[in-house]
Every structure is written in C-alpha cells, then in structure tokens.
C-alpha atoms as a PDB file:
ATOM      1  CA  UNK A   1      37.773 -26.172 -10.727  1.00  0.00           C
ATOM      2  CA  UNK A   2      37.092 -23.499 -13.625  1.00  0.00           C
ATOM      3  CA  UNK A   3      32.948 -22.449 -12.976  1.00  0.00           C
ATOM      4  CA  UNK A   4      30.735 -22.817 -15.855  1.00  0.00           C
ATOM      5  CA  UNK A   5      28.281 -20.139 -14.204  1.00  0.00           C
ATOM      6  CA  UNK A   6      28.054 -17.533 -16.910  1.00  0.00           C
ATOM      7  CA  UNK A   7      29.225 -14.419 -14.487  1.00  0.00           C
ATOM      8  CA  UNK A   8      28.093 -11.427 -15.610  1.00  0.00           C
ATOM      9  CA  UNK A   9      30.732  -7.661 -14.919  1.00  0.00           C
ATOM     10  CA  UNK A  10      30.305  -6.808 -11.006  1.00  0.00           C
ATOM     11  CA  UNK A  11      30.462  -3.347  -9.934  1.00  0.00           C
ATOM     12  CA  UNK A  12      34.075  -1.195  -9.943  1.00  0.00           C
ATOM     13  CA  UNK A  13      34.530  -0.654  -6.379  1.00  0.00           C
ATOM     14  CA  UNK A  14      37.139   1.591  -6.791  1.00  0.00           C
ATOM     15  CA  UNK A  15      35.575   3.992  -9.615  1.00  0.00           C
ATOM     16  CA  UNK A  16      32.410   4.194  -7.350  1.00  0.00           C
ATOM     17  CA  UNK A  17      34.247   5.777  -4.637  1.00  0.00           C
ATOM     18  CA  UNK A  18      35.571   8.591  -6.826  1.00  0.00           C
ATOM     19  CA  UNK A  19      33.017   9.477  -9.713  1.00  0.00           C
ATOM     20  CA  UNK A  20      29.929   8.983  -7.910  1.00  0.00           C
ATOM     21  CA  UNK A  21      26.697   6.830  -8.686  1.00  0.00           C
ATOM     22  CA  UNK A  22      25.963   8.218 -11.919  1.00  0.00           C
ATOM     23  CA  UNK A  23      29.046   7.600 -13.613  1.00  0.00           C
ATOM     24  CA  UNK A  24      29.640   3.726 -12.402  1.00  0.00           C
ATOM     25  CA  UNK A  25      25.881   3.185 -13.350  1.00  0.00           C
ATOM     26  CA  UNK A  26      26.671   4.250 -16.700  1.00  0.00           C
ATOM     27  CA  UNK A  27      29.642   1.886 -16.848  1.00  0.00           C
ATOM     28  CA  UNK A  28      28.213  -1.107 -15.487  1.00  0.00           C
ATOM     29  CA  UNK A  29      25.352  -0.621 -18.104  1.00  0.00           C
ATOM     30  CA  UNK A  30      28.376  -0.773 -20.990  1.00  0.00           C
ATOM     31  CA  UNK A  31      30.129  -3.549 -19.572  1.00  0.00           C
ATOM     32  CA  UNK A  32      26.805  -5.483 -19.856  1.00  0.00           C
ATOM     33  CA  UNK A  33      26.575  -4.236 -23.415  1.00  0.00           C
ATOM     34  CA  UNK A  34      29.824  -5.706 -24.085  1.00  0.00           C
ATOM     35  CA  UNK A  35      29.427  -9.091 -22.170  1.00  0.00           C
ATOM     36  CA  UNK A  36      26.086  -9.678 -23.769  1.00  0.00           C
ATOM     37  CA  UNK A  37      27.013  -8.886 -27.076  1.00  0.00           C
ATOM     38  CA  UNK A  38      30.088 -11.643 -26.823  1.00  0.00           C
ATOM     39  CA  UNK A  39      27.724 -13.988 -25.233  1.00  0.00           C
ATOM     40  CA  UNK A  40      25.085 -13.669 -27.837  1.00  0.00           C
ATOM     41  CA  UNK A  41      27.912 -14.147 -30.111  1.00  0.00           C
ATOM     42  CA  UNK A  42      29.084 -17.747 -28.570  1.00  0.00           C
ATOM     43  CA  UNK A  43      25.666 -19.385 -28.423  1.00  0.00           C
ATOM     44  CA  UNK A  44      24.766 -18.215 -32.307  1.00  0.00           C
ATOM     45  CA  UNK A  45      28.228 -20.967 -32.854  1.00  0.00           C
ATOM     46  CA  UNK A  46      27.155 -23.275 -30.218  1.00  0.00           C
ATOM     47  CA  UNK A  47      29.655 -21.967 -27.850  1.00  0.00           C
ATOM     48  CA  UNK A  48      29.274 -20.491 -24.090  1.00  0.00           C
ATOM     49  CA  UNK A  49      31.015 -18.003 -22.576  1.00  0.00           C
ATOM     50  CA  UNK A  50      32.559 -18.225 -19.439  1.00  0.00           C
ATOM     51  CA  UNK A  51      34.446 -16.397 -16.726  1.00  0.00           C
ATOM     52  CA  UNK A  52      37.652 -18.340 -15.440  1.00  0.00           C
ATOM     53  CA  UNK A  53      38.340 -17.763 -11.459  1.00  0.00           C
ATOM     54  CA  UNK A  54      41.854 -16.233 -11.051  1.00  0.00           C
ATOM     55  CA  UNK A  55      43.543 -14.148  -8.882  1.00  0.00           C
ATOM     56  CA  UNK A  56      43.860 -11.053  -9.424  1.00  0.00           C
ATOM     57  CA  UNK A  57      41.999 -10.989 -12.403  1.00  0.00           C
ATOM     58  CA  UNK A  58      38.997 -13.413 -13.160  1.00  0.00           C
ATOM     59  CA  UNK A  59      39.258 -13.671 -17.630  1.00  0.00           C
ATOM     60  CA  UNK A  60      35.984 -14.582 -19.748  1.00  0.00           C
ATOM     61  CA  UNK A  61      36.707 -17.367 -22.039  1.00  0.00           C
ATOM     62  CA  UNK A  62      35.544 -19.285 -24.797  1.00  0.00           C
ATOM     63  CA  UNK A  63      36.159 -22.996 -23.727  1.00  0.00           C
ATOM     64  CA  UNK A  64      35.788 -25.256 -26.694  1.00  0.00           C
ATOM     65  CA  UNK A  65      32.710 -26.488 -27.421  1.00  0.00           C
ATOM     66  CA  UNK A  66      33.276 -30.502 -26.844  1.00  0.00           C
ATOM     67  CA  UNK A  67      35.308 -32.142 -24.223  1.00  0.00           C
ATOM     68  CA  UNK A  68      37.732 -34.451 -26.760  1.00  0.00           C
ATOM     69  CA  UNK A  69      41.263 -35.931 -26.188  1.00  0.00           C
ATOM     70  CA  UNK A  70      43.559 -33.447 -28.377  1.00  0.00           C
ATOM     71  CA  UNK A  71      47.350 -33.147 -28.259  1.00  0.00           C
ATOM     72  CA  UNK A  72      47.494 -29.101 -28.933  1.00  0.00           C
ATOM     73  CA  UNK A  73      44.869 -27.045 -28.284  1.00  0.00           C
ATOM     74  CA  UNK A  74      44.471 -23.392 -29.737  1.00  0.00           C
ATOM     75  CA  UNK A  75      44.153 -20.515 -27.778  1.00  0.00           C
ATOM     76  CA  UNK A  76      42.986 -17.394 -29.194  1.00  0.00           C
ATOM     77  CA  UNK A  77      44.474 -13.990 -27.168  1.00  0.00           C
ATOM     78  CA  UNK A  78      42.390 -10.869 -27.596  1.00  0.00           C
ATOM     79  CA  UNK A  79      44.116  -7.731 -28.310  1.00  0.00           C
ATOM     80  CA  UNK A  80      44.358  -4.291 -26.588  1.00  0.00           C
ATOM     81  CA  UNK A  81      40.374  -3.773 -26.766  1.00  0.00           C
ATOM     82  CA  UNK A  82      39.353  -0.655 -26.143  1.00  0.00           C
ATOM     83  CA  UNK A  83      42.147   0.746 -24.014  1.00  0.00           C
ATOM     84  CA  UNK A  84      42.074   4.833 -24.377  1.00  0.00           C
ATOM     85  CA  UNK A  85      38.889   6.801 -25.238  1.00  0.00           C
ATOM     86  CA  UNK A  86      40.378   9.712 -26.458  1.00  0.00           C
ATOM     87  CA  UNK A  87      43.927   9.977 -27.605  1.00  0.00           C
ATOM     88  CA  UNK A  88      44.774  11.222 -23.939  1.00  0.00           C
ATOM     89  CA  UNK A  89      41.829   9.702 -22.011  1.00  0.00           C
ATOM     90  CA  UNK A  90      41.774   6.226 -20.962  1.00  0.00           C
ATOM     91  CA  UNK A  91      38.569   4.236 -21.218  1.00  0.00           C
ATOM     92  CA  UNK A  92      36.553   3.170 -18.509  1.00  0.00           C
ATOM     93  CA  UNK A  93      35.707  -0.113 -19.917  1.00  0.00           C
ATOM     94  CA  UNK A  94      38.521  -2.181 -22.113  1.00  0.00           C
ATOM     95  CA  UNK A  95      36.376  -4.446 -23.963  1.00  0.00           C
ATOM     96  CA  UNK A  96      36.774  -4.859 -27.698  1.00  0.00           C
ATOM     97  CA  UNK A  97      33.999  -3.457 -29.960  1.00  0.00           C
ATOM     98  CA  UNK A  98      34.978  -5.476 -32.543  1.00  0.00           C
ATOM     99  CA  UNK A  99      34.688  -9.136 -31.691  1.00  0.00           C
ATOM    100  CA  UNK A 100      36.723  -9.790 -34.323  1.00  0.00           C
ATOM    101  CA  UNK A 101      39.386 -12.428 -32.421  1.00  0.00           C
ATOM    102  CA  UNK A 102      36.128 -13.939 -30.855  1.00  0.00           C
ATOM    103  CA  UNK A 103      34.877 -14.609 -34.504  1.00  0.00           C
ATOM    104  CA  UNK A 104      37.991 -16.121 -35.550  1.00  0.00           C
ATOM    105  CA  UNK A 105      37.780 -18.634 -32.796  1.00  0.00           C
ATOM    106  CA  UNK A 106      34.103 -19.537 -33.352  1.00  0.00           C
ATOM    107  CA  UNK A 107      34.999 -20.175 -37.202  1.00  0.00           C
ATOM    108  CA  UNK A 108      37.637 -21.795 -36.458  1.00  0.00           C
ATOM    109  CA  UNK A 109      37.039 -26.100 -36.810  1.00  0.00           C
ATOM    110  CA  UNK A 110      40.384 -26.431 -34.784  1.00  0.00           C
ATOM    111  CA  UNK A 111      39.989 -27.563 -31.300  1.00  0.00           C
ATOM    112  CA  UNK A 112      40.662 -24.294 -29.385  1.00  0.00           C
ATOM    113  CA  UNK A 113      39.377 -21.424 -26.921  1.00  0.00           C
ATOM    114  CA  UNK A 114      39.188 -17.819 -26.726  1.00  0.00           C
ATOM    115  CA  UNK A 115      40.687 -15.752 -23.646  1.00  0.00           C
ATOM    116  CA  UNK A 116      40.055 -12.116 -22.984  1.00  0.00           C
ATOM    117  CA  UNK A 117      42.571  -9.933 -21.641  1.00  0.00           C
ATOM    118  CA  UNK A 118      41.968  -8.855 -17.751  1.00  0.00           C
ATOM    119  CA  UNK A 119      39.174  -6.610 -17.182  1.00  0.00           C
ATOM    120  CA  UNK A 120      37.838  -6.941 -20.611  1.00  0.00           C
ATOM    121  CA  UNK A 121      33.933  -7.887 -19.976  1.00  0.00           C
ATOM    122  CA  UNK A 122      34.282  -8.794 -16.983  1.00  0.00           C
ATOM    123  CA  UNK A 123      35.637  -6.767 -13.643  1.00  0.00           C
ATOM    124  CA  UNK A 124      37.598  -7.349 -10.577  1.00  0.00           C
ATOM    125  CA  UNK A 125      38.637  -5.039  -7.799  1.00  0.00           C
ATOM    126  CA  UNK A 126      42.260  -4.630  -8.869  1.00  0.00           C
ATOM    127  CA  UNK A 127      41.106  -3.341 -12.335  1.00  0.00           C
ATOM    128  CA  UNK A 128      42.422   0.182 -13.402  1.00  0.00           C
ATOM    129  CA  UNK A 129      43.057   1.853 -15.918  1.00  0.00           C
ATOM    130  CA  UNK A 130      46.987   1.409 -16.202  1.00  0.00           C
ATOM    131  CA  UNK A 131      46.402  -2.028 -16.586  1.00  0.00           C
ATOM    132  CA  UNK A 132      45.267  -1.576 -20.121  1.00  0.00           C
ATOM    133  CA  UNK A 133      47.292   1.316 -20.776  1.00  0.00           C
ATOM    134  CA  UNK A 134      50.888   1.478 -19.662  1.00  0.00           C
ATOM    135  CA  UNK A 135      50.809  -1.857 -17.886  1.00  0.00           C
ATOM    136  CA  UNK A 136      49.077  -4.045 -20.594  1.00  0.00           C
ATOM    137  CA  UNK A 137      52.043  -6.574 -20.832  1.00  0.00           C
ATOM    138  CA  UNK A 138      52.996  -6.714 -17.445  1.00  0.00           C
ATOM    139  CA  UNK A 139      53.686  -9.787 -15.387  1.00  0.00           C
ATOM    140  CA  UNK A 140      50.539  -9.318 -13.977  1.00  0.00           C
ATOM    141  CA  UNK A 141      48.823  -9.437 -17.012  1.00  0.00           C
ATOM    142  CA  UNK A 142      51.012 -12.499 -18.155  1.00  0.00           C
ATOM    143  CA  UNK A 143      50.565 -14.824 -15.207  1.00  0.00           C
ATOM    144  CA  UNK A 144      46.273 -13.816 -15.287  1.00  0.00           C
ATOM    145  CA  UNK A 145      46.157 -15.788 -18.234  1.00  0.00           C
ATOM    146  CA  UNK A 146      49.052 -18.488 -17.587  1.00  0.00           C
ATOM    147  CA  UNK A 147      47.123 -19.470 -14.963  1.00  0.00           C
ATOM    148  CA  UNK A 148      43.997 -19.669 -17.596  1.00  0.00           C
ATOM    149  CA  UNK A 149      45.770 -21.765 -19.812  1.00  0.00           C
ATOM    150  CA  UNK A 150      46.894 -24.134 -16.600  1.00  0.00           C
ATOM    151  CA  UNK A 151      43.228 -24.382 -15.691  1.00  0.00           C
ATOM    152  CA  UNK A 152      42.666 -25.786 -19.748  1.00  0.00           C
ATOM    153  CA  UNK A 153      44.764 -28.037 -19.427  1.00  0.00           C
ATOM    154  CA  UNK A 154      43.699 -29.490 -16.291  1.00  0.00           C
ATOM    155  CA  UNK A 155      39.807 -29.513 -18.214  1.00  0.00           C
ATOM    156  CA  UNK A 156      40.703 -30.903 -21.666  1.00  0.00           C
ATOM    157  CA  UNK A 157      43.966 -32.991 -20.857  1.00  0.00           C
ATOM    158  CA  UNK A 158      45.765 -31.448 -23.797  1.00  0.00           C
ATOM    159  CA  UNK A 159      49.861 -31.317 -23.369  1.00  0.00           C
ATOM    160  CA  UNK A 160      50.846 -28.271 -25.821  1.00  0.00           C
ATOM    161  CA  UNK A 161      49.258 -25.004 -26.467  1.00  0.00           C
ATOM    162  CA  UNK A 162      49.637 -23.196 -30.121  1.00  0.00           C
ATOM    163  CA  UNK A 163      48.533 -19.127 -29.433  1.00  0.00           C
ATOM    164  CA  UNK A 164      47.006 -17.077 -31.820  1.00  0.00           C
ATOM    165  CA  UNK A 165      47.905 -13.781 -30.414  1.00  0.00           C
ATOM    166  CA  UNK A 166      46.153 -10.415 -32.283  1.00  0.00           C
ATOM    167  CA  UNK A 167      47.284  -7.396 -32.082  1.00  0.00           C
ATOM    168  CA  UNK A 168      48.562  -6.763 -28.487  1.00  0.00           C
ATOM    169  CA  UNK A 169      47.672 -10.167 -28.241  1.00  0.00           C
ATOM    170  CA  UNK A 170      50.571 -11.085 -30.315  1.00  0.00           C
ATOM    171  CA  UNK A 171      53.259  -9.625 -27.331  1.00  0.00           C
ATOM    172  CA  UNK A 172      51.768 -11.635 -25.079  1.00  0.00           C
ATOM    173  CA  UNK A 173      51.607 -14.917 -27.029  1.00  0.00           C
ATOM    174  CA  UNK A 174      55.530 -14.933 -26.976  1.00  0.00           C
ATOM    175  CA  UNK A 175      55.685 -13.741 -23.845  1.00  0.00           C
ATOM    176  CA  UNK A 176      53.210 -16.562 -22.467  1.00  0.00           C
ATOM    177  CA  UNK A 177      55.457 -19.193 -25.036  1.00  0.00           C
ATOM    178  CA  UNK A 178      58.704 -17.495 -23.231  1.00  0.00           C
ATOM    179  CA  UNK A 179      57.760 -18.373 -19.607  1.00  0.00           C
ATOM    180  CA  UNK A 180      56.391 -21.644 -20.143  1.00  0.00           C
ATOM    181  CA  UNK A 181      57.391 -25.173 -21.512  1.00  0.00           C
ATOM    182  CA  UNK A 182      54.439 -26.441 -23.289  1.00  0.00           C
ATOM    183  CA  UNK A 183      53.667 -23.906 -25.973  1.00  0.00           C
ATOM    184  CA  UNK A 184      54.734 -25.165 -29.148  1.00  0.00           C
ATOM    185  CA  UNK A 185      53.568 -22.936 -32.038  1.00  0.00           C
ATOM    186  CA  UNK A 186      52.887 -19.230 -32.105  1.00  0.00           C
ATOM    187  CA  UNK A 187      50.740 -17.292 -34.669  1.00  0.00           C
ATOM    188  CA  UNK A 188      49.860 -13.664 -33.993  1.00  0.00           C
ATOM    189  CA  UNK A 189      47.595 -11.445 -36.388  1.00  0.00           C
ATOM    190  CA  UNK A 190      48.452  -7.526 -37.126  1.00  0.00           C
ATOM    191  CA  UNK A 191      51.099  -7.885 -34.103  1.00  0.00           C
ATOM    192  CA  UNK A 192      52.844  -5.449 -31.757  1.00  0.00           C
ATOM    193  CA  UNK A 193      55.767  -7.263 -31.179  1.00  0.00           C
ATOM    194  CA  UNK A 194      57.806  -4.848 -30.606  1.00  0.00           C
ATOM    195  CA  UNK A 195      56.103  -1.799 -28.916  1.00  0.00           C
ATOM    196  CA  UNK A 196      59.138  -0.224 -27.665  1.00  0.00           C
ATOM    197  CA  UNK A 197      59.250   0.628 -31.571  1.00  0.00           C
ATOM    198  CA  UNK A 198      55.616   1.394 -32.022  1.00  0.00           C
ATOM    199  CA  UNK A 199      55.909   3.584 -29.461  1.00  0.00           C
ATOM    200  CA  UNK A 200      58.675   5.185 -30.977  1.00  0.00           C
ATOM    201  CA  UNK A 201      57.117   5.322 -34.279  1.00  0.00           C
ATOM    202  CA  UNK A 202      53.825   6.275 -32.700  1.00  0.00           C
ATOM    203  CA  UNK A 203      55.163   9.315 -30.887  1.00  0.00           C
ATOM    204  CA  UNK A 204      53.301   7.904 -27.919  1.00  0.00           C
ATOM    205  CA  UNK A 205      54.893   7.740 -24.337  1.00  0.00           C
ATOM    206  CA  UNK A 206      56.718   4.623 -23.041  1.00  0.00           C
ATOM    207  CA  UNK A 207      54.964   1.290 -21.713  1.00  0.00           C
ATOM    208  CA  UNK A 208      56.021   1.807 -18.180  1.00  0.00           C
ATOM    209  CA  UNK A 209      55.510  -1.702 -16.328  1.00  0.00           C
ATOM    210  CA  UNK A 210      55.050  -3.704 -19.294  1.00  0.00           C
ATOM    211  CA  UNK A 211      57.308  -6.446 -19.895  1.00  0.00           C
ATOM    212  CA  UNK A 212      59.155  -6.534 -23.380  1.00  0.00           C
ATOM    213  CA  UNK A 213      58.440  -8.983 -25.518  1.00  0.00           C
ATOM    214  CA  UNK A 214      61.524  -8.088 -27.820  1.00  0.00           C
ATOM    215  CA  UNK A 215      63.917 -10.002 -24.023  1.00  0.00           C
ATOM    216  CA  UNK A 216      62.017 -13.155 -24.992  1.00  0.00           C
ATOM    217  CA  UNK A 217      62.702 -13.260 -28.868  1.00  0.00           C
ATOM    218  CA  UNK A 218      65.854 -15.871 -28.595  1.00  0.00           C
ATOM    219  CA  UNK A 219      63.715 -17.816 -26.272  1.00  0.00           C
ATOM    220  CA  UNK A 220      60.972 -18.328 -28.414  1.00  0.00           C
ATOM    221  CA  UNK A 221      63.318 -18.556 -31.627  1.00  0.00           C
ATOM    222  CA  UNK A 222      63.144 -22.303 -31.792  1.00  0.00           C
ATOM    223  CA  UNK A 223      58.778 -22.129 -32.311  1.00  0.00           C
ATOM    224  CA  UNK A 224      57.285 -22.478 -35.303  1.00  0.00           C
ATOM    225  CA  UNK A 225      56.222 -18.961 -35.823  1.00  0.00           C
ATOM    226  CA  UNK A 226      53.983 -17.001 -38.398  1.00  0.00           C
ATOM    227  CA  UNK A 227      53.279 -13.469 -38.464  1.00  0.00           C
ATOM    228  CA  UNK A 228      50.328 -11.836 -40.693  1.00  0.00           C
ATOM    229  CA  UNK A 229      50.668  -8.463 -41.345  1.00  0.00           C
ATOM    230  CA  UNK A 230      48.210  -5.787 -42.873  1.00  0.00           C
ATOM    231  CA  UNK A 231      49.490  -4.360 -46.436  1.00  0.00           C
ATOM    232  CA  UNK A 232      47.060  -1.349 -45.315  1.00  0.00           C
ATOM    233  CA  UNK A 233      47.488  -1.387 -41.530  1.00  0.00           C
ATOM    234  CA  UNK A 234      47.908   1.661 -40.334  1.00  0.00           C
ATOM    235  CA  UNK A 235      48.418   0.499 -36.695  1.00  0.00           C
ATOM    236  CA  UNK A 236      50.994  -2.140 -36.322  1.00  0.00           C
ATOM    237  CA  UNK A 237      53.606  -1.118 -39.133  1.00  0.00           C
ATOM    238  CA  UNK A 238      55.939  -4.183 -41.021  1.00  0.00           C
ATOM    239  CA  UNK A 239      58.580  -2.750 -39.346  1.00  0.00           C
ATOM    240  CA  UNK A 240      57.421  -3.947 -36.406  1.00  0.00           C
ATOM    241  CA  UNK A 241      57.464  -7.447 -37.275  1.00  0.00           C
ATOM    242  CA  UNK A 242      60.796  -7.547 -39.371  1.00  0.00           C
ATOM    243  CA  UNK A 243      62.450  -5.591 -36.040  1.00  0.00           C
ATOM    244  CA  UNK A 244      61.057  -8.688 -34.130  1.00  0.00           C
ATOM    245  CA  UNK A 245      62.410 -11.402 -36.828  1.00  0.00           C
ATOM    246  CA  UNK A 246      65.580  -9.681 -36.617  1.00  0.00           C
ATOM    247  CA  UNK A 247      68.389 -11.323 -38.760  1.00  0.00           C
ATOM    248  CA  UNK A 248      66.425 -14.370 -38.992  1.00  0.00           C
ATOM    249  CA  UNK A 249      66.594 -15.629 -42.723  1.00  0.00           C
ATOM    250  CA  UNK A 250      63.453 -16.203 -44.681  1.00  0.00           C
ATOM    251  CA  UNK A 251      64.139 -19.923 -44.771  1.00  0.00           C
ATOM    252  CA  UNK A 252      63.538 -19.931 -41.059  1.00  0.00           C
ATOM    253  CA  UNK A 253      60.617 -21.173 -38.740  1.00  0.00           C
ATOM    254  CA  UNK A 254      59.896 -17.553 -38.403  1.00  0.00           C
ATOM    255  CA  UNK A 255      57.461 -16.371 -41.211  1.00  0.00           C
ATOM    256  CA  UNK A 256      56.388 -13.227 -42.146  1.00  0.00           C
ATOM    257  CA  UNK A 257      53.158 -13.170 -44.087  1.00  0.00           C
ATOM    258  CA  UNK A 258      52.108  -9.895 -45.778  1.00  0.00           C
ATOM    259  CA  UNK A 259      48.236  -9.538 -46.614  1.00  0.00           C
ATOM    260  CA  UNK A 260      47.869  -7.068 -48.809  1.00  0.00           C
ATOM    261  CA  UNK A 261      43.754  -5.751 -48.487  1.00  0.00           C
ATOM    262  CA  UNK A 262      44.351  -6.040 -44.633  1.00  0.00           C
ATOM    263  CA  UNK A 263      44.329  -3.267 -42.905  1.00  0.00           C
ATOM    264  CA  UNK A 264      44.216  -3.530 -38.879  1.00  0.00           C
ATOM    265  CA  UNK A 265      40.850  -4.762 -38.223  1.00  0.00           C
ATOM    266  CA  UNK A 266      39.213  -5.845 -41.669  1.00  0.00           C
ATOM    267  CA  UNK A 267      40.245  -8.194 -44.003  1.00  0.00           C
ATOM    268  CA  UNK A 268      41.451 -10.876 -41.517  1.00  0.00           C
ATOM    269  CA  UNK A 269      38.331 -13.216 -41.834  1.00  0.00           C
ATOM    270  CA  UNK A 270      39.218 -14.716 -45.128  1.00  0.00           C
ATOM    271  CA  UNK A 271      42.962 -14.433 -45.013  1.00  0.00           C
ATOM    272  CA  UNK A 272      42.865 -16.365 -41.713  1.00  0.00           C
ATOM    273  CA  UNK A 273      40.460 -19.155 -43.501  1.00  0.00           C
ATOM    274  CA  UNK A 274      43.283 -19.650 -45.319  1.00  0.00           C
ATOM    275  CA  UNK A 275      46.478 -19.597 -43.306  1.00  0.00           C
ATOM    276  CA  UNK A 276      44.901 -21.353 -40.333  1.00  0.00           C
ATOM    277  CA  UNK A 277      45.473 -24.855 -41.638  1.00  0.00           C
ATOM    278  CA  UNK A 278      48.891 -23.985 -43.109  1.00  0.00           C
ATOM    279  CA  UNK A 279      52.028 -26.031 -41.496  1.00  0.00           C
ATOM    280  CA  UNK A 280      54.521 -23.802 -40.427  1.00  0.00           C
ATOM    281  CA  UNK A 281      58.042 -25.757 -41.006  1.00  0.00           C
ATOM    282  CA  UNK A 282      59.384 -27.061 -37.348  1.00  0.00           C
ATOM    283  CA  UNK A 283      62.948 -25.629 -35.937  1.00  0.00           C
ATOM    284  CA  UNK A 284      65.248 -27.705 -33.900  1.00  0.00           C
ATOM    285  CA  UNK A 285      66.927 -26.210 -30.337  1.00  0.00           C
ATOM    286  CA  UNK A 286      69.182 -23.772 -32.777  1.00  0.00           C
ATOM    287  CA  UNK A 287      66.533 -21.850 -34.479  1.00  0.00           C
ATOM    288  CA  UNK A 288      67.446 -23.935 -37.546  1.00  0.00           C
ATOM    289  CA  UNK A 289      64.616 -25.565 -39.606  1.00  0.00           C
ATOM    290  CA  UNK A 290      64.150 -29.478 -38.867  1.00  0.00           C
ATOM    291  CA  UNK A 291      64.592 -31.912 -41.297  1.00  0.00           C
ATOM    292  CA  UNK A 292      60.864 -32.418 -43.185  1.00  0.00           C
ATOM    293  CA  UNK A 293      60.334 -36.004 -44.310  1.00  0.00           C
ATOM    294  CA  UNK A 294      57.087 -35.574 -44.041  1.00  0.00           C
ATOM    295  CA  UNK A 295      54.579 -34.091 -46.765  1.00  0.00           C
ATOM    296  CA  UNK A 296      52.374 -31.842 -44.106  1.00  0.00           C
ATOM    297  CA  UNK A 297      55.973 -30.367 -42.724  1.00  0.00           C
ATOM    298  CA  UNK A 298      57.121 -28.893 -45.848  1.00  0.00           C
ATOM    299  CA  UNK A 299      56.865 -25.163 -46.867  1.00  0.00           C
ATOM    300  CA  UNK A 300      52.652 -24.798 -47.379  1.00  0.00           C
ATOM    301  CA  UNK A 301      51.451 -23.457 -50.837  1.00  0.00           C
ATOM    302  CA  UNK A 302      51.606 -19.660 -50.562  1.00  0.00           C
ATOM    303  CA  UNK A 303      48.028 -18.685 -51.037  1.00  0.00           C
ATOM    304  CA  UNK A 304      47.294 -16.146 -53.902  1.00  0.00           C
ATOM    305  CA  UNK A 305      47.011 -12.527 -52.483  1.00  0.00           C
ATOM    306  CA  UNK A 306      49.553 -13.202 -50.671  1.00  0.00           C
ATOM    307  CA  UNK A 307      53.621 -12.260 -49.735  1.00  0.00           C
ATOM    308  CA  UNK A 308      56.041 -13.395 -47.916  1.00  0.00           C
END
C-alpha cells in the first residue's frame, strides 16, 4: 500500500563515504530546501505531497486531492530538474528549482497527480549522479515510475492514464505509453523527444544507458498526441519535435502546437490554461484519425497566439 507519511530526503550513503561530513551536510540541508519548498507548494492548493515506496527508487508525488471514480487520470512527469551544475559538473541534488510542472498540476481542475523523477526531493541508496545525467531515460528510470502509476491505479481505480510529460518528461511519457497498455493520450510540454538529436544539435556527449524514445515512436503512433513547443525556446529546438512526428501529416492524431512567447520555462502557465481542455482527435490501430461523430472529437478551436 502507497504510505501517506510525508517522508522527508534521508542521507546519501554513498556521497558520505567519499566527500566527508561537511559536504553531505550541506546537501541534505538543500534537499530539504527543495522538499519543503514543493510541500509548501501542495498544501497552499490543498494538496499533500507524498513519497511512493518503490524499489530502487522511492518518487514524491502529488496524489490527487479527492478519492473519486474517474476513467483517465492525469499524470504530470517532471522534467530533467536540476541535472548538471556546471556545464561539466553534475549536481549533487536533481530537484527542479522551478516548480513549474508541480504548478501546472495544482492548477489543473482535471483529476490528476504529479510524479517526480527518481532522486528528485527525495533520496535512496542507489541514487547517483548518472542517473540524472547519462542514464535519465533508462529502464531503470522507466519502470521507477511504471510501478508509480501501478500503485495509482490500485488507489483511485482509474483504467487509463493520459501523461503530461515536460521537458525530459516528455521522453519518458512515450516511453511509459510504449511499454504499457493503458495509457491512452500523451501531451508533453517543451519536449526532448528525440535527444539523440539534441544531443547532436547540442554538441553534448551521447546518453549512454538511456533508452530512446525515437524505438517507441510507431508504437505510440496510434495515441492521441499533442506537442507544445516554445517559439523562443532555446532548449528543446522544433526540430526536435517535427524529427519525432516524422512523416506524419498534419491531419494526424499527432499535433504540433507552436507557442510563440514560450520560451523553455516561462510562458507555459497560460498557454497550458488553454490547451489543457482541448480534444485531441482519436486515431484508430493505423495511425489514421477515427471517424468524429461527435462534437468534443473534432479538431478544437486553435486558440489565438497560437500555430500549428
């Protein structure tokens, strides 16, 4: 059974043993910070924060605030965090300092819960910094929160899972929808999915260990899918989305959703207000869209400030 004991970040066994007291006091102390600051965050929305048992990695969530029958629940993936400290250093702690995907969840009226990403606010023994870094789509990484979303489901009795994947977030949102059977729509914000390309376009060394979610595309291909990209991100290029649509047509399930004030990590409050309730048009087993007859299935209004 998933605790509701609000755990705070236990100490890095492994860092203790080679950078002495100082150092790991230091990080505990910003771990705190970060753990606090999210938990502050939940209970100004009425929310709590807690840390979901798993092996290897426990993950703090965001469960939603009211135990109510719902078909599909939402589940909001955090991105990449804080992953390197300096542009060759990798940090010691991977929590976000900006809680923006937290926010999004807690503004959000739809049924739904936020996950963090493995040794973001909270810590484990098997936490290091490759995990973050090189390995930050790995299996392990994958099956941490799999087994999160299995332990939802058992809570709230929902069937189907829509993910609202950020940044790094995104890759894993299709590679969580790849591997399992009951995620039905996918929506990622500023997206890497593809970072063999960002890495090429980045200049930055290879993602040794991490899974690609660029195998999983055709599997997924059949999801409603939309993808909102920055006009002014200079992070996550449109390449990087159009590489992942591939020769998809425009009339497809895929969508690709320009916002042009965006850049990575402002501007995504508002635009989200407004794409969050939009339908996305359903595909049948081909990729194809589905026939429509419905009112709430057809193509939504394209908000102004907006392309396509």
């Amino acid at each position: 059974m998933m605790s509701n004991r609000l755990a705070g970040p236990r100490p890095w066994a492994g860092v203790c043993r080679t950078v002495g007291a100082l150092l790991v006091s230091a990080l505990l102390c910003a771990c705190q910070s970060s753990f606090q600051t999210l938990q502050q965050l939940a209970e100004q929305h009425g929310r709590h924060l807690e840390v979901v048992p798993g092996q290897p990695f426990p993950l703090a969530m965001l469960a939603p605030p009211e135990k109510r029958a719902t078909e599909r629940l939402r589940v909001y993936l955090e991105g990449d965090g804080h992953a390197w400290a300096t542009a060759t250093q990798p940090s010691l702690d991977p929590s976000p300092r900006n809680l923006l995907v937290a926010r999004l969840a807690l503004e959000d009226p739809t049924p739904n819960a936020y996950l963090a990403r493995p040794c973001q606010f909270v810590t484990a023994a098997g936490c290091s910094s490759a995990l973050w870094t090189d390995r930050r789509f790995s299996q392990e990484v994958v099956s941490s929160l799999s087994q999160a979303l299995d332990r939802l489901k058992q809570r709230f009795g929902n069937r189907e899972f829509e993910l609202v994947g950020y940044s790094g977030g995104a890759a894993l949102a299709v590679l969580l929808a790849g591997q399992r059977d009951d995620v039905t729509q996918i929506q990622t914000i500023a997206g890497n999915l593809d970072p063999g390309l960002w890495v090429q376009l980045k200049g930055l060394s290879p993602l040794n260990g991490s899974l690609d979610p660029m195998a999983y595309r055709d599997r997924v291909k059949s999801l409603p899918q939309r993808h909102l990209l920055g006009g002014r991100d200079q992070v996550i290029a449109g390449e990087i989305a159009a590489s992942f649509r591939g020769n998809l047509r425009s009339s497809d399930c895929n969508q690709r959703v320009i916002i042009p004030g965006a850049t990575h990590e402002s501007g995504w409050e508002a635009a989200w207000r407004v794409w969050r309730s939009q339908p996305i048009d359903r595909c049948n087993q081909h990729g194809n869209r589905a026939a429509s007859p419905r009112a709430e299935d057809r193509d939504p209004p394209r908000p102004a400030g907006s392309r396509v």
